[in-house]
Protein backbone atom coordinates (compact mmCIF):
# COMPACT_ATOMS: atom_id res chain seq x y z
CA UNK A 1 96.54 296.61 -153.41
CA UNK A 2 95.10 298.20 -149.91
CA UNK A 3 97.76 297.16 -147.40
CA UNK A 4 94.62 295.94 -145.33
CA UNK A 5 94.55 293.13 -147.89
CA UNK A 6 98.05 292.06 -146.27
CA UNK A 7 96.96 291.88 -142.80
CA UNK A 8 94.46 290.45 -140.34
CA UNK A 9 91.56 291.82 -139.70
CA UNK A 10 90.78 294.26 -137.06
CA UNK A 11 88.41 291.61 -134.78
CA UNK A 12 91.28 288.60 -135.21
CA UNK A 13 93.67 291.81 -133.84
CA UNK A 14 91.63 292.43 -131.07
CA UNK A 15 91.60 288.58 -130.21
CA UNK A 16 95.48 288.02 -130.53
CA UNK A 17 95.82 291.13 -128.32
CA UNK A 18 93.50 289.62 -125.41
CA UNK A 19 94.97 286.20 -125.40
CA UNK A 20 98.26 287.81 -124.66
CA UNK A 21 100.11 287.55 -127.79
CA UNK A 22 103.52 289.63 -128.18
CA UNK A 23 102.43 292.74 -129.17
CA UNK A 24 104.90 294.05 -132.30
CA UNK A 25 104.42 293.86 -135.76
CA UNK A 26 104.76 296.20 -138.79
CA UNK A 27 101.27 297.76 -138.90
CA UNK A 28 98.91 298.57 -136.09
CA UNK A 29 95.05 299.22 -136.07
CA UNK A 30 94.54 302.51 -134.83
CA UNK A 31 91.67 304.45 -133.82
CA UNK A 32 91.17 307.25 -135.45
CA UNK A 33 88.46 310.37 -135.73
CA UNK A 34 87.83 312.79 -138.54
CA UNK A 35 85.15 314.96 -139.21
CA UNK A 36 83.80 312.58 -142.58
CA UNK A 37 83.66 309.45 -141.13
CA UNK A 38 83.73 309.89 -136.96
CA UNK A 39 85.67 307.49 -135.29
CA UNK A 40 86.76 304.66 -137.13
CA UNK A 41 89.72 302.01 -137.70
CA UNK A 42 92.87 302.60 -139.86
CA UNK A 43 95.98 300.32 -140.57
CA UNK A 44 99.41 302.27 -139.72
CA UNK A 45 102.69 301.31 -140.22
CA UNK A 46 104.42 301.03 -136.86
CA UNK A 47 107.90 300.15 -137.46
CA UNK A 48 107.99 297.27 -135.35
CA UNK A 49 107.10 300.00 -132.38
CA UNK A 50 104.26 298.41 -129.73
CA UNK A 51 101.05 300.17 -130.22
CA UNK A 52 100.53 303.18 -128.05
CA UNK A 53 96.85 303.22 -127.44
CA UNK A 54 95.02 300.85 -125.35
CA UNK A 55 92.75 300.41 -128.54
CA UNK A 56 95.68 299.62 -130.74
CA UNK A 57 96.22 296.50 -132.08
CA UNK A 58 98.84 294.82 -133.85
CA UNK A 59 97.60 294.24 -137.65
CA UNK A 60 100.19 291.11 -138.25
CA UNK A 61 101.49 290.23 -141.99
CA UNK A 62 101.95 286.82 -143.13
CA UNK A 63 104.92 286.36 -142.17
CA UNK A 64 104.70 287.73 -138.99
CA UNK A 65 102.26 284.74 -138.12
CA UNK A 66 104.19 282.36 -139.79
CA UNK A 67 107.17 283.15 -137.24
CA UNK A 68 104.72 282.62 -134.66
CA UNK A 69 103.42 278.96 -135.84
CA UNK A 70 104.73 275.60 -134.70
CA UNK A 71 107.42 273.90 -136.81
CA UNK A 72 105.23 271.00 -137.70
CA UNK A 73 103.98 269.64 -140.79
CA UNK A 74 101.78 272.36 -142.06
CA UNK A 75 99.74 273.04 -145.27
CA UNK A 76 98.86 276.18 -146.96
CA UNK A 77 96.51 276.00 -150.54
CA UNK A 78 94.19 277.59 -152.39
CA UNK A 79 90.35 276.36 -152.79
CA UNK A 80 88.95 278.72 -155.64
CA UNK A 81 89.49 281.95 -153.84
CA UNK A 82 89.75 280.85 -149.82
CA UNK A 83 92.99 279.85 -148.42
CA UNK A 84 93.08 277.14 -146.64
CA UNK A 85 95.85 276.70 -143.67
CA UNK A 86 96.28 273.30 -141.40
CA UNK A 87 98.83 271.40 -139.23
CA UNK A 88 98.81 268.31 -138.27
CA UNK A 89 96.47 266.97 -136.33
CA UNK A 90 94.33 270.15 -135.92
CA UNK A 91 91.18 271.52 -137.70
CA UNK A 92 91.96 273.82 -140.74
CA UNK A 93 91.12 277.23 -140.75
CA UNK A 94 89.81 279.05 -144.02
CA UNK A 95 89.76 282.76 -145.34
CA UNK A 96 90.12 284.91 -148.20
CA UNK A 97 93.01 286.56 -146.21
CA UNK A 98 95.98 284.73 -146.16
CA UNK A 99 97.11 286.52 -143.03
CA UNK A 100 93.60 285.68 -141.36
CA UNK A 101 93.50 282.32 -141.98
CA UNK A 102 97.03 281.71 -140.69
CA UNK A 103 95.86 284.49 -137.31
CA UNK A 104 92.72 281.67 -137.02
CA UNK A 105 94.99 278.74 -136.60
CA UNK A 106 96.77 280.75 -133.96
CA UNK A 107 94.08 281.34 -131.95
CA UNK A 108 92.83 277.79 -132.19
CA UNK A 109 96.31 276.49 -131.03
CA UNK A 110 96.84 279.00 -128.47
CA UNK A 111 93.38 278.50 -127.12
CA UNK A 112 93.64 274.64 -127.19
CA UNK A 113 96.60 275.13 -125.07
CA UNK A 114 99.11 273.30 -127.53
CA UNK A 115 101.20 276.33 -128.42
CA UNK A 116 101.94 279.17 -125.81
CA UNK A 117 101.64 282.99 -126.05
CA UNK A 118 105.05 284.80 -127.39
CA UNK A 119 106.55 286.11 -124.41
């Protein structure tokens, strides 16, 4: 399995990143540019080590988010092949990604104002 399967996406990255949100995690997005391809994105593991780059961006796991989430009563299933993540009270958010399914519902708390930004 491609370890991009077992993080968010690169545009969900770039969102945490300019709402503020701590910036450490296992993996960063990284630019990168090579002769084949030009310049592209590539998923790097970090160490836990902030990105260096003012175009890196944390690539969070699963778990990662999870710490991030409110405590509350939360749900996380499986509709055919889209995961489905909610909390109580607030809209679900859907993806074939675990991790960006669980990054959405970050986003939508952090920009509803009912969670704030890790520090």
């Amino acid at each position: 399995m491609n370890v991009r399967e077992h993080v968010i996406n690169l545009g969900l990255a770039r969102r945490l990143k300019d709402l503020g949100v701590d910036q450490k995690s296992l993996f960063i997005w990284t630019e990168k540019t090579t002769v084949r391809v030009g310049k592209h994105y590539s998923v790097y593991y970090s160490c836990y080590n902030p990105p260096t780059q003012a175009n890196d961006y944390c690539a969070y796991t699963a778990s990662e988010l999870m710490e991030m989430l409110p405590e509350k009563n939360a749900n996380l299933y499986k509709v055919g092949s889209t995961y489905v993540f909610s909390i109580a009270g607030e809209p679900n958010t859907e993806d074939k990604n675990i991790c960006n399914a669980l990054a959405k519902m970050l986003i939508n708390l952090i920009e509803s104002n009912l969670i704030t930004k890790e520090p």
